[in-house]
PDB file of N, CA and C in Angstrom:
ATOM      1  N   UNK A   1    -101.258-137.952-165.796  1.00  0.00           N
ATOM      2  CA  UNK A   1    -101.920-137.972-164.513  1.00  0.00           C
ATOM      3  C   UNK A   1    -100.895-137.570-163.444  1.00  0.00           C
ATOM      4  N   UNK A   2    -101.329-136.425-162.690  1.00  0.00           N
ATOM      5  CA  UNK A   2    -100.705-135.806-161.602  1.00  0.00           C
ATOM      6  C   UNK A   2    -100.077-136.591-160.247  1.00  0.00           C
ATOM      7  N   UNK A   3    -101.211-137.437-159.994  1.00  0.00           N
ATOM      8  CA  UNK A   3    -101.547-137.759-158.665  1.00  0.00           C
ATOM      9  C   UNK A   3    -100.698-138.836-158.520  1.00  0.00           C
ATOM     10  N   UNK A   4    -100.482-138.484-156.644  1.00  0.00           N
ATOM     11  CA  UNK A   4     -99.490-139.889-156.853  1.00  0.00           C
ATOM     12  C   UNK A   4     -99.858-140.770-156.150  1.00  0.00           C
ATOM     13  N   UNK A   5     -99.674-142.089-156.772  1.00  0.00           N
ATOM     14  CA  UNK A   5    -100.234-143.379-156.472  1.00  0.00           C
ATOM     15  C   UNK A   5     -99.605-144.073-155.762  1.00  0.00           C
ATOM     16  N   UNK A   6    -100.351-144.762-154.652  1.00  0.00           N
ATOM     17  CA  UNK A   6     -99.770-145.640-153.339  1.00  0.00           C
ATOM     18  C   UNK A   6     -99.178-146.112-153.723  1.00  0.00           C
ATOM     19  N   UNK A   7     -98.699-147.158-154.895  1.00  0.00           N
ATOM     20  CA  UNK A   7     -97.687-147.862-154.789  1.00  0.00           C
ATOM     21  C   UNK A   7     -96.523-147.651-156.235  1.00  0.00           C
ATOM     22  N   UNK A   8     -96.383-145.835-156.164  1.00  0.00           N
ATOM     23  CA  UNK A   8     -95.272-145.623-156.571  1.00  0.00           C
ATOM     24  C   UNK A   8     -94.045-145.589-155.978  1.00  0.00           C
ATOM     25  N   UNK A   9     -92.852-145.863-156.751  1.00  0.00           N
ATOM     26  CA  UNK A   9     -91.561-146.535-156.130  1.00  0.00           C
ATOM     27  C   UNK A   9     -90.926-144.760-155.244  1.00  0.00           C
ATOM     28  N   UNK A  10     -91.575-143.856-156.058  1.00  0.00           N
ATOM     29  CA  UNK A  10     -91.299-142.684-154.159  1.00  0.00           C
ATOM     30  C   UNK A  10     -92.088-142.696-153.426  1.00  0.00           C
ATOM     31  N   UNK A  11     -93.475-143.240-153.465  1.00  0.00           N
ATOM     32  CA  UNK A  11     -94.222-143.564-151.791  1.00  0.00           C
ATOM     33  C   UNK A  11     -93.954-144.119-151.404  1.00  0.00           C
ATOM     34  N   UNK A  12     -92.962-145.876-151.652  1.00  0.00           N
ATOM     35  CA  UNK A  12     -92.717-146.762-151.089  1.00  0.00           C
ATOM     36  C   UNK A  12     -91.508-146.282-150.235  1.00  0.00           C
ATOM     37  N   UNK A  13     -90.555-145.659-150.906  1.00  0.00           N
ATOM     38  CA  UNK A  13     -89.238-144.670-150.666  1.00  0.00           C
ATOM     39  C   UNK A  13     -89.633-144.481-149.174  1.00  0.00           C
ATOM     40  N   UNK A  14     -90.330-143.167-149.012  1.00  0.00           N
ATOM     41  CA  UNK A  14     -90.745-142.633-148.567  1.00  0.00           C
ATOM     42  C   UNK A  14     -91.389-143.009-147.180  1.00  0.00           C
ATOM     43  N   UNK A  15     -92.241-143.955-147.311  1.00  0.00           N
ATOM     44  CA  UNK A  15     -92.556-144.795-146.346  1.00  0.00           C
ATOM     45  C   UNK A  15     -91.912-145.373-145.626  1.00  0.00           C
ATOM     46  N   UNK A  16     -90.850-146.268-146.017  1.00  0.00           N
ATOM     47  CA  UNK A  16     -89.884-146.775-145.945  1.00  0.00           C
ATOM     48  C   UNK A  16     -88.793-146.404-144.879  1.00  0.00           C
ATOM     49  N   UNK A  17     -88.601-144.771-145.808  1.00  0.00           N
ATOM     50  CA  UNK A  17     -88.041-143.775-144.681  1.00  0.00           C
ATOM     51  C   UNK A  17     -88.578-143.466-143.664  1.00  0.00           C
ATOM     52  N   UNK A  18     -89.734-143.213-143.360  1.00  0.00           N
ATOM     53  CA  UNK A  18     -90.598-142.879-142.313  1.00  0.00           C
ATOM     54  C   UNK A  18     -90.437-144.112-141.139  1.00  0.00           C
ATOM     55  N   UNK A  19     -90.664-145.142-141.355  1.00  0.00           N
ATOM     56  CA  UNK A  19     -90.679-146.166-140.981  1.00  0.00           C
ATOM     57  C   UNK A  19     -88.948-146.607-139.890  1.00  0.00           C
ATOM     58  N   UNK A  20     -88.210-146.508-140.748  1.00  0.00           N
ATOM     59  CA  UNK A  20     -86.963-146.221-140.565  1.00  0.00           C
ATOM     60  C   UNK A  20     -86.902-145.576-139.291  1.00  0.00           C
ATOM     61  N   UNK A  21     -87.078-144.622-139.852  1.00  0.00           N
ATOM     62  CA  UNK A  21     -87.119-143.327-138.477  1.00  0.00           C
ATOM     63  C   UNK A  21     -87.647-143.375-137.428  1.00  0.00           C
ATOM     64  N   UNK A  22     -89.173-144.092-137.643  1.00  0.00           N
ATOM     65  CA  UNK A  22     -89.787-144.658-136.543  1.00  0.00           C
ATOM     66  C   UNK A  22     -88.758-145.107-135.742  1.00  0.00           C
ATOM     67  N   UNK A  23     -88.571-146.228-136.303  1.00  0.00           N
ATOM     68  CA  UNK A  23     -87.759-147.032-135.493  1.00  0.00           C
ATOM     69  C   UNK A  23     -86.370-147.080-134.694  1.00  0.00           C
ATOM     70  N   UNK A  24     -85.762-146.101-135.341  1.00  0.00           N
ATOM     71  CA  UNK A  24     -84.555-145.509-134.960  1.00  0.00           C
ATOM     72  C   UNK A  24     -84.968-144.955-134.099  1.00  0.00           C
ATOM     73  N   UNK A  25     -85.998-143.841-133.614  1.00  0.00           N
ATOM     74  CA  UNK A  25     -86.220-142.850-132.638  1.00  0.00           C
ATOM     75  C   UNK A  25     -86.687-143.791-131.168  1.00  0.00           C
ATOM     76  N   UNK A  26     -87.107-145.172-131.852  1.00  0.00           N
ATOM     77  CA  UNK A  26     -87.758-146.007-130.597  1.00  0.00           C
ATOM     78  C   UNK A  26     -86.260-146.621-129.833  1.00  0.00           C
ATOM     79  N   UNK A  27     -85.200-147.279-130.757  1.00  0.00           N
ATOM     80  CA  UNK A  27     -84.275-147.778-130.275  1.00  0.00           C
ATOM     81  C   UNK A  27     -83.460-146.806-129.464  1.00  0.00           C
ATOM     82  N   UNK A  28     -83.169-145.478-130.259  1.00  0.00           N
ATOM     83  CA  UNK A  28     -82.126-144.918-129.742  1.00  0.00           C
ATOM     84  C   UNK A  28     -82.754-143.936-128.227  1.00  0.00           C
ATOM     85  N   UNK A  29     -84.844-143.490-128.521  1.00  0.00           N
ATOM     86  CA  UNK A  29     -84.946-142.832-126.867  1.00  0.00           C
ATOM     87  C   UNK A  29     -84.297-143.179-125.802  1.00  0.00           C
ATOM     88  N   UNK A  30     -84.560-144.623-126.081  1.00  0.00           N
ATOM     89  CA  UNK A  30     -83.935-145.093-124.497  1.00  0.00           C
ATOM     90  C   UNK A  30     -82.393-144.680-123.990  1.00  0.00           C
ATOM     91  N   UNK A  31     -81.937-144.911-125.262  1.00  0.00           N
ATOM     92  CA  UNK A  31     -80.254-144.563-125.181  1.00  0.00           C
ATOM     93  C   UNK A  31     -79.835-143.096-125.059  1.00  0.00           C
ATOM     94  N   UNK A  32     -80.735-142.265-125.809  1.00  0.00           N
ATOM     95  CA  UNK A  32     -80.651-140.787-125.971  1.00  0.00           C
ATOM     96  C   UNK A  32     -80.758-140.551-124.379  1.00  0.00           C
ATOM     97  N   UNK A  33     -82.108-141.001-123.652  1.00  0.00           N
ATOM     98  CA  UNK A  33     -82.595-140.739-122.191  1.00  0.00           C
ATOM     99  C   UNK A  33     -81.305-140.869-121.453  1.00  0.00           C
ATOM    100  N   UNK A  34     -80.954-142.372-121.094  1.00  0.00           N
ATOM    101  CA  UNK A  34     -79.724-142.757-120.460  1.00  0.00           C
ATOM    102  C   UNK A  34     -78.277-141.698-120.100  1.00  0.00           C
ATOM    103  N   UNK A  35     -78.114-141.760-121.506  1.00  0.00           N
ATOM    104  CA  UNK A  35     -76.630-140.533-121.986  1.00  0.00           C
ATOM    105  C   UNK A  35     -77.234-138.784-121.126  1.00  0.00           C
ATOM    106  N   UNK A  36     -78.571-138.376-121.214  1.00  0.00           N
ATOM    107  CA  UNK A  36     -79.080-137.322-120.823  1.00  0.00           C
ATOM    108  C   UNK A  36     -78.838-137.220-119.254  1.00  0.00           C
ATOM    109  N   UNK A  37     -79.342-138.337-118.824  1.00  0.00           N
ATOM    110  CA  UNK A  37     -79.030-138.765-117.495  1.00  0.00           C
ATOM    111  C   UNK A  37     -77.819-138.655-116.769  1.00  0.00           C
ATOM    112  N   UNK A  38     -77.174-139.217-117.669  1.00  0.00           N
ATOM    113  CA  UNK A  38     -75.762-139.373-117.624  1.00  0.00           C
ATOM    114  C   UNK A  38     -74.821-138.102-117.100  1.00  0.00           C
ATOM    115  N   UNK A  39     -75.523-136.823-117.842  1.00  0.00           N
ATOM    116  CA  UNK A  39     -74.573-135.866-118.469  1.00  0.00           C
ATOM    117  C   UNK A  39     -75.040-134.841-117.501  1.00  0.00           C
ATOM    118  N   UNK A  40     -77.072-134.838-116.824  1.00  0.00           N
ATOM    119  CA  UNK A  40     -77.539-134.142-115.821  1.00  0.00           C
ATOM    120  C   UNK A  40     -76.464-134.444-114.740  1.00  0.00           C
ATOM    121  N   UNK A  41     -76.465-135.875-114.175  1.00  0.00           N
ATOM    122  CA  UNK A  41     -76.160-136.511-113.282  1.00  0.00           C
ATOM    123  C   UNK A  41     -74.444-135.533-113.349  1.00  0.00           C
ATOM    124  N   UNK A  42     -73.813-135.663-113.829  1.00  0.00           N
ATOM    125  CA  UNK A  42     -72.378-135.147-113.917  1.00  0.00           C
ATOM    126  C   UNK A  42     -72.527-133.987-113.706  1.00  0.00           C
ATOM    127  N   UNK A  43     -73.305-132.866-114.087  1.00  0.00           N
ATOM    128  CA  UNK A  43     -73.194-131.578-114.064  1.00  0.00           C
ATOM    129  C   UNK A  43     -73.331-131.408-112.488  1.00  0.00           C
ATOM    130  N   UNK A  44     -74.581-132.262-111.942  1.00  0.00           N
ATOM    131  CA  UNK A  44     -74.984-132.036-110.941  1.00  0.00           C
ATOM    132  C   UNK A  44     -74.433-132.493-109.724  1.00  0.00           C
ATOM    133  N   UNK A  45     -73.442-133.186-110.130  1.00  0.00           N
ATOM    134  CA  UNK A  45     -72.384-133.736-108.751  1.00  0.00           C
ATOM    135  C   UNK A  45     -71.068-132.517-109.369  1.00  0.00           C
ATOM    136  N   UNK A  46     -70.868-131.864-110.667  1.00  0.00           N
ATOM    137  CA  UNK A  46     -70.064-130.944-110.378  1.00  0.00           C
ATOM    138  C   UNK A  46     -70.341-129.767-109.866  1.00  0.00           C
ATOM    139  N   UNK A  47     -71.978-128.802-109.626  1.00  0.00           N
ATOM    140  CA  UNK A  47     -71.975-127.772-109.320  1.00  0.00           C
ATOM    141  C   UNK A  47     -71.760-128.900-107.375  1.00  0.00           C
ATOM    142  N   UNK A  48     -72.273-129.644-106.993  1.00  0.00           N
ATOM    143  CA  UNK A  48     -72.376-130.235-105.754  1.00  0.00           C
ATOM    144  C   UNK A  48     -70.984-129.970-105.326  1.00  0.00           C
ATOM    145  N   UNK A  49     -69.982-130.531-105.951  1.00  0.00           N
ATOM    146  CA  UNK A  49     -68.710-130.117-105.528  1.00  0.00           C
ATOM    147  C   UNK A  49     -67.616-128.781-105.492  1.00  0.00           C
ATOM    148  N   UNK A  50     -68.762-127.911-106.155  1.00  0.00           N
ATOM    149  CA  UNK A  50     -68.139-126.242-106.171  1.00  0.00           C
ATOM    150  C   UNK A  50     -68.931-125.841-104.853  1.00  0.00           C
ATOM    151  N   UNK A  51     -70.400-126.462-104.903  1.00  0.00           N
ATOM    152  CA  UNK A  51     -70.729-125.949-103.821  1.00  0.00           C
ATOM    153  C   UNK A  51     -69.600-126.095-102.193  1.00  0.00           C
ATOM    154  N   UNK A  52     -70.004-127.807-102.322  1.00  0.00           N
ATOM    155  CA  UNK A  52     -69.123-128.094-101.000  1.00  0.00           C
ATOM    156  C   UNK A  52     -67.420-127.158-100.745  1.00  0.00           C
ATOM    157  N   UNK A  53     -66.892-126.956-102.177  1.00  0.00           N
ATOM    158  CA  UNK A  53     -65.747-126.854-101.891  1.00  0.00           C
ATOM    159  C   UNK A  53     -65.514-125.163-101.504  1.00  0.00           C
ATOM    160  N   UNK A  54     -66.603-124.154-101.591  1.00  0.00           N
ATOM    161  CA  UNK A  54     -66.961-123.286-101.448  1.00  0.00           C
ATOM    162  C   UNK A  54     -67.348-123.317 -99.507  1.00  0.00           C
ATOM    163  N   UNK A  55     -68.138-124.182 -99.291  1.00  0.00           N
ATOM    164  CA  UNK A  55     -68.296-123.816 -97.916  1.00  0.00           C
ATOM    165  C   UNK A  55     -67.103-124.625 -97.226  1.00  0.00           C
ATOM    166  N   UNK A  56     -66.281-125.620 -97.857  1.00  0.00           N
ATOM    167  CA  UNK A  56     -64.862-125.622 -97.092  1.00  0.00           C
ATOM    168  C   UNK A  56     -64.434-124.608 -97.038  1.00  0.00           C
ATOM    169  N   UNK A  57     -63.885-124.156 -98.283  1.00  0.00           N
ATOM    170  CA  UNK A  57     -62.938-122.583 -98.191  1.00  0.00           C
ATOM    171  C   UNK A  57     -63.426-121.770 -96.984  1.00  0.00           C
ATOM    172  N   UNK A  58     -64.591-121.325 -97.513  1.00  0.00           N
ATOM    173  CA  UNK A  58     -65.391-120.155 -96.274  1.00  0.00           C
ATOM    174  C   UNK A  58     -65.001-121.257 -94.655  1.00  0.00           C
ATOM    175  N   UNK A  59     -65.100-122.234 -94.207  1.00  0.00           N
ATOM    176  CA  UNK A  59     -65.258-122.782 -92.916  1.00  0.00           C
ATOM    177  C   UNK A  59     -63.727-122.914 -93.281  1.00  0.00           C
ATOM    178  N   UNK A  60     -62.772-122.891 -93.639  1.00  0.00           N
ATOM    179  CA  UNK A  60     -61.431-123.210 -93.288  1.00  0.00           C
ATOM    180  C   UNK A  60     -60.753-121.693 -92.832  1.00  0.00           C
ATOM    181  N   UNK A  61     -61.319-120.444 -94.317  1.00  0.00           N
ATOM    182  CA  UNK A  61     -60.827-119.398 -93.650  1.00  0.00           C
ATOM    183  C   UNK A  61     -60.998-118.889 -92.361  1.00  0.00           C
ATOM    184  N   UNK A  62     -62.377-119.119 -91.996  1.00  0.00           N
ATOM    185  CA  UNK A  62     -63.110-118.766 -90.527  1.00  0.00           C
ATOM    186  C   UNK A  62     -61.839-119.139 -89.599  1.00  0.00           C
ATOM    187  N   UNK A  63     -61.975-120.557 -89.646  1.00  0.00           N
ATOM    188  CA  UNK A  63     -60.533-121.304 -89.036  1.00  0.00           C
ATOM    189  C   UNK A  63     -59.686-120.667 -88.705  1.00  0.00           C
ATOM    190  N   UNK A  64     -58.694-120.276 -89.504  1.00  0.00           N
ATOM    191  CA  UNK A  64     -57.597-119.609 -89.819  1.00  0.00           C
ATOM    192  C   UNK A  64     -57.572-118.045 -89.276  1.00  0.00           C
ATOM    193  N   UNK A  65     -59.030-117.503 -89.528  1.00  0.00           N
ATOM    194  CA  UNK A  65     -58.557-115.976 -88.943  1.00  0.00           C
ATOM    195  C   UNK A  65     -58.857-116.340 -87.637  1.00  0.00           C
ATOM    196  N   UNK A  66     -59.774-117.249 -86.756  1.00  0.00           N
ATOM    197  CA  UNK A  66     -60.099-117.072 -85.746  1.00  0.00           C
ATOM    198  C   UNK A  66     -58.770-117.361 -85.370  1.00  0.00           C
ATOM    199  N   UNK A  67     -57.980-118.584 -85.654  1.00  0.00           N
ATOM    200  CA  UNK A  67     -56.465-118.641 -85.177  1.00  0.00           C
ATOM    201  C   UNK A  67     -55.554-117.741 -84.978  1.00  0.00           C
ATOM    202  N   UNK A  68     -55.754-116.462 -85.984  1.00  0.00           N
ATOM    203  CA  UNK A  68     -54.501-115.915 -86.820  1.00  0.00           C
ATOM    204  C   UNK A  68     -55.169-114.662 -85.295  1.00  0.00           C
ATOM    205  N   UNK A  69     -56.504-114.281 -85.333  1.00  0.00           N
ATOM    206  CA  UNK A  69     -56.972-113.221 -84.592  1.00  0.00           C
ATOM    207  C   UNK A  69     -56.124-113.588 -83.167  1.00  0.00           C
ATOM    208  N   UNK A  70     -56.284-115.104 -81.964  1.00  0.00           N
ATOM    209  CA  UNK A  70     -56.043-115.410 -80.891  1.00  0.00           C
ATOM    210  C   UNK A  70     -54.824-115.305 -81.071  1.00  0.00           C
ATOM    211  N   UNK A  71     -53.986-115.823 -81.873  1.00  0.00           N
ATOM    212  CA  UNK A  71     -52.407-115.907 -81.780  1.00  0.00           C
ATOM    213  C   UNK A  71     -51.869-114.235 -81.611  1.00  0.00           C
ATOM    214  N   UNK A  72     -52.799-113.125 -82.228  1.00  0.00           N
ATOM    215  CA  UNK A  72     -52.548-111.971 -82.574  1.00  0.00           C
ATOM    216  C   UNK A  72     -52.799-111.268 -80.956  1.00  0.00           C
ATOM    217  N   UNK A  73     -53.665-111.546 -80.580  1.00  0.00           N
ATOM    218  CA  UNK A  73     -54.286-111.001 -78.949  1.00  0.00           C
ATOM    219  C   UNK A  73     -53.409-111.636 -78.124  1.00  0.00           C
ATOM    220  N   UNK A  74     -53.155-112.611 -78.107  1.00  0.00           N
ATOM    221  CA  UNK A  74     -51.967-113.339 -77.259  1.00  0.00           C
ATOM    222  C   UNK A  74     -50.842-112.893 -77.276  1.00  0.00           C
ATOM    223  N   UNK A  75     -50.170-112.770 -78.207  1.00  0.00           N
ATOM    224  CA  UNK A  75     -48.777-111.780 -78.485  1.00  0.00           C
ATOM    225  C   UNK A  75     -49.045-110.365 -78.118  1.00  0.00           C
ATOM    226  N   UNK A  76     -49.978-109.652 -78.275  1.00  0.00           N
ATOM    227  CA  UNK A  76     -50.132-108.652 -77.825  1.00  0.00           C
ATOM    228  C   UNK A  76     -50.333-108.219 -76.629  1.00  0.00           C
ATOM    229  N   UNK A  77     -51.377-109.399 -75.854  1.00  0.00           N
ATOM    230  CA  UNK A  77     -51.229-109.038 -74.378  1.00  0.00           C
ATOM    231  C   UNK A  77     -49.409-109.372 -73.664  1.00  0.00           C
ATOM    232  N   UNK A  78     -49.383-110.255 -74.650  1.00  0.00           N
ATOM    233  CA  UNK A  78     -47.865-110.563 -73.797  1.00  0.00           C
ATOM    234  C   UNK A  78     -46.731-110.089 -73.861  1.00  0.00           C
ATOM    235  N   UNK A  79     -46.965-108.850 -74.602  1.00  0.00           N
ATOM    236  CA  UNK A  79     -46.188-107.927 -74.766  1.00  0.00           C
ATOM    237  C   UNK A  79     -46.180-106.982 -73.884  1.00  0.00           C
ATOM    238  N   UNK A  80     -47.759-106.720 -73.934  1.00  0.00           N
ATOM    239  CA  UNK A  80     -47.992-105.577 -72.580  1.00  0.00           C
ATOM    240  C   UNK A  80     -47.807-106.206 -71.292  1.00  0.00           C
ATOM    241  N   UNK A  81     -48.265-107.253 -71.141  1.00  0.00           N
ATOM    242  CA  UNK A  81     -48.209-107.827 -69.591  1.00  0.00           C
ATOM    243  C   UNK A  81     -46.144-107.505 -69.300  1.00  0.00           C
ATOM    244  N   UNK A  82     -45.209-107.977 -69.986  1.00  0.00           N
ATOM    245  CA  UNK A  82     -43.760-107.825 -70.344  1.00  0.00           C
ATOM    246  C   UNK A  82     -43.656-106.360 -70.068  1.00  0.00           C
ATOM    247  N   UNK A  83     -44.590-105.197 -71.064  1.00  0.00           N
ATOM    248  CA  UNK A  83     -43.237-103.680 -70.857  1.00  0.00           C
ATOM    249  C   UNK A  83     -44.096-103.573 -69.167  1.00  0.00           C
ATOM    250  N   UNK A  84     -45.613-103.755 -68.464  1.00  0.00           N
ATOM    251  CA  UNK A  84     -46.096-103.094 -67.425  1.00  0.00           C
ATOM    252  C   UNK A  84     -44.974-104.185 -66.429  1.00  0.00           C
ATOM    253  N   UNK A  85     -44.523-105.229 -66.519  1.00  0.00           N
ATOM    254  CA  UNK A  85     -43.923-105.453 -65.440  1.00  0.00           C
ATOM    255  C   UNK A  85     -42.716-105.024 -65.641  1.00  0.00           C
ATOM    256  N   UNK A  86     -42.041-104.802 -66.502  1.00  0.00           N
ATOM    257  CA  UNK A  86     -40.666-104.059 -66.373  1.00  0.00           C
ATOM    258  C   UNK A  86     -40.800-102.803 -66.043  1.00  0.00           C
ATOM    259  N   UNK A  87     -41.806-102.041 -66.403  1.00  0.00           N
ATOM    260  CA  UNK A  87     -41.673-100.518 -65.992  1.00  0.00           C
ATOM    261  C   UNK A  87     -42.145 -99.663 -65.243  1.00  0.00           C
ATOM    262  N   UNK A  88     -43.038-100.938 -64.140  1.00  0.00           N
ATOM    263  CA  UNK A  88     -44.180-100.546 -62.919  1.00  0.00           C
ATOM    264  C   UNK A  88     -43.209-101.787 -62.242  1.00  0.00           C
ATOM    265  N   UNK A  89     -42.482-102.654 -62.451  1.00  0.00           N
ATOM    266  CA  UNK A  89     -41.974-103.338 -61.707  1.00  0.00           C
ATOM    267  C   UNK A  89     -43.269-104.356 -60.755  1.00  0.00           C
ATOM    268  N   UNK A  90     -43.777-104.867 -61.898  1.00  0.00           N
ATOM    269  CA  UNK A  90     -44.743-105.621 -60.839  1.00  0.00           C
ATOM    270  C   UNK A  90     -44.717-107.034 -61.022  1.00  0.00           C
ATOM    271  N   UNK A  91     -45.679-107.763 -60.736  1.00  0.00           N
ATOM    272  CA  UNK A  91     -45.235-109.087 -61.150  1.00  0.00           C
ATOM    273  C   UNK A  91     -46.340-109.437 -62.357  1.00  0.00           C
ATOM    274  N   UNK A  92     -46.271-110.351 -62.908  1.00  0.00           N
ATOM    275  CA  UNK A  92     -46.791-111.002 -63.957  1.00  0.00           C
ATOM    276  C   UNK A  92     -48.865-110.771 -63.457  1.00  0.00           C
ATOM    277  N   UNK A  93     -48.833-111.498 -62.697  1.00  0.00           N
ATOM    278  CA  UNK A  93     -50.431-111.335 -61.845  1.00  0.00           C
ATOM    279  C   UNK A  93     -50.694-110.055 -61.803  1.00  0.00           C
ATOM    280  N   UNK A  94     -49.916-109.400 -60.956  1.00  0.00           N
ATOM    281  CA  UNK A  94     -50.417-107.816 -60.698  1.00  0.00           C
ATOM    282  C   UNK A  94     -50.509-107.088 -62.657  1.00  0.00           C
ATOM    283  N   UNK A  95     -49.336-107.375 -63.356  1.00  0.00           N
ATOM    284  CA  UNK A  95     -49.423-106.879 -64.087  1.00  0.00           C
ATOM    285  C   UNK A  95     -50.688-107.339 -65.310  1.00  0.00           C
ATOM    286  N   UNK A  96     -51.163-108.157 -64.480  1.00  0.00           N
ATOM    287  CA  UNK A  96     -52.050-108.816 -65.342  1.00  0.00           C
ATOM    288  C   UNK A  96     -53.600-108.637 -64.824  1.00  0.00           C
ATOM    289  N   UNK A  97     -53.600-108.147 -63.745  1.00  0.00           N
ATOM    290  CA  UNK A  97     -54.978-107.621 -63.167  1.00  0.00           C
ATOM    291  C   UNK A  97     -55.228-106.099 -63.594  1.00  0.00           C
ATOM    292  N   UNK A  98     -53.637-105.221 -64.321  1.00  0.00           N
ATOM    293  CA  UNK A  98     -53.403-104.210 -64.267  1.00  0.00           C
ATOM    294  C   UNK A  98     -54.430-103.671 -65.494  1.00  0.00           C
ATOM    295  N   UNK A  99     -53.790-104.753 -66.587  1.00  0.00           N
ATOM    296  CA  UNK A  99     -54.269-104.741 -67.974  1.00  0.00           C
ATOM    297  C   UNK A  99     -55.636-105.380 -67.806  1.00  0.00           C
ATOM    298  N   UNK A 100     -56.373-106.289 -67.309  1.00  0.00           N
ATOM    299  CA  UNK A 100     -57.624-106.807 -67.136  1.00  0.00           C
ATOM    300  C   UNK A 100     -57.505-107.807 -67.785  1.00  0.00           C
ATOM    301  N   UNK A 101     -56.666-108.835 -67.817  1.00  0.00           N
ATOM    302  CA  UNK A 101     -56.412-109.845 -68.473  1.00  0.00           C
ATOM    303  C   UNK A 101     -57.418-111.497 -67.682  1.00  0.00           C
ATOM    304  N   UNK A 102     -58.063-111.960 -68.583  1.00  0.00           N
ATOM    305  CA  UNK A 102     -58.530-113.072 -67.804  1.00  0.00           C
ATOM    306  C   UNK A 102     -57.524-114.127 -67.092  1.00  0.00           C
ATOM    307  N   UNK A 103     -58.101-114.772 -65.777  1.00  0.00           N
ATOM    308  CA  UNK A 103     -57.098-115.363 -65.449  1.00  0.00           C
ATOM    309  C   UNK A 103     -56.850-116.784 -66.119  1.00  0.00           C
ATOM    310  N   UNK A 104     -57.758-117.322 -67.182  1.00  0.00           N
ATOM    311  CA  UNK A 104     -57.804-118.326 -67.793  1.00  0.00           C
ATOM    312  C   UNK A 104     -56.504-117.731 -68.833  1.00  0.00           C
ATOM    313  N   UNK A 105     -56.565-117.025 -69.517  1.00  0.00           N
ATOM    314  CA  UNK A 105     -55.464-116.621 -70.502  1.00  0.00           C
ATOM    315  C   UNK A 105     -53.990-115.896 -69.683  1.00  0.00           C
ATOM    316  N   UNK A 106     -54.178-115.291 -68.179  1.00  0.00           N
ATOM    317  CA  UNK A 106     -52.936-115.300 -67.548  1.00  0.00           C
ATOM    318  C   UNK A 106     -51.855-116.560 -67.375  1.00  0.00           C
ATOM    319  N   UNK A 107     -52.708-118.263 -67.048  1.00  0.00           N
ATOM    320  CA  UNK A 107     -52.162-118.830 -66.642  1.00  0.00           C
ATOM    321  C   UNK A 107     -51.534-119.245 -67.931  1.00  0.00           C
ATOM    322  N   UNK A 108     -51.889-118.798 -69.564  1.00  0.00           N
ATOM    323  CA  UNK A 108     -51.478-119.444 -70.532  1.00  0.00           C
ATOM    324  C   UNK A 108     -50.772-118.759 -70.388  1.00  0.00           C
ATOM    325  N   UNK A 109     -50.357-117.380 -70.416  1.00  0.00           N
ATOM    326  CA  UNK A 109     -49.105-116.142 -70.769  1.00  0.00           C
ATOM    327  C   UNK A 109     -47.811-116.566 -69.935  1.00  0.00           C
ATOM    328  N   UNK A 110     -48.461-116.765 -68.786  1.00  0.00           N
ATOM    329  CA  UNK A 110     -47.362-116.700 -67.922  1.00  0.00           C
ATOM    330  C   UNK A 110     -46.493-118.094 -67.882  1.00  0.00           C
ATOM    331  N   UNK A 111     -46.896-118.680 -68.237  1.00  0.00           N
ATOM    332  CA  UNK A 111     -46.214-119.991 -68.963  1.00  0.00           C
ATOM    333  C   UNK A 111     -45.255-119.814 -69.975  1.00  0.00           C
ATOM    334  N   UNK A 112     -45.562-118.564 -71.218  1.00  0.00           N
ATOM    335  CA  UNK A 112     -44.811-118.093 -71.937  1.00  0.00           C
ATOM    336  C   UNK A 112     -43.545-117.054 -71.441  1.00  0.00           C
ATOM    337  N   UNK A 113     -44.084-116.441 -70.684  1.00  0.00           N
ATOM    338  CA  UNK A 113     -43.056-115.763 -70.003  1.00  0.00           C
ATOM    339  C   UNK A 113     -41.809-116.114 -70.250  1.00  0.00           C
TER     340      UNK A 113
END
């Protein structure tokens, strides 16, 4: 006889195993979920921190050239304001109305003088 009967010792096996498994899959979802959580949660505070550290960079360089640009215009006018009064012989003001220099940034130059 072919057929196999409920309470042969591989249906019981079998069952057994099934059963098993059941139960393993019930204990460990919760734990499987948790660890998943776990591992989203991490990824997602690390792209968070490429992001942020990305718009530091970009807002620090901004920083920096806008600095690097004023320090650059400043030396430069105060160079020119320097050769037009040595070589028109004028004074700092005149030479500074000459070039079109604001008088907010004259009173900084001429301090440097």
């Amino acid at each position: 006889d072919l057929r196999i009967q409920p309470e042969e010792e591989g249906v019981k096996m079998c069952k057994a195993i099934q059963d098993w498994k059941a139960d393993w899959q019930r204990e460990m979802a919760p734990i499987l979920k948790e660890q998943l959580r776990g591992e989203v949660k991490e990824e997602l505070r690390g792209e968070v921190k490429e992001e942020l550290r990305g718009e530091v960079t970009e807002q620090v360089t901004e920083q920096v050239t806008d600095q690097i640009t004023k320090q650059v215009t400043e030396s430069t006018q105060l160079f020119s304001l320097k050769n037009v009064m040595r070589n028109l012989h004028l004074t700092a003001e005149q030479a500074g109305a000459a070039l079109g220099i604001s008088k907010t940034d004259m009173e900084r130059l001429v301090q440097k003088l």
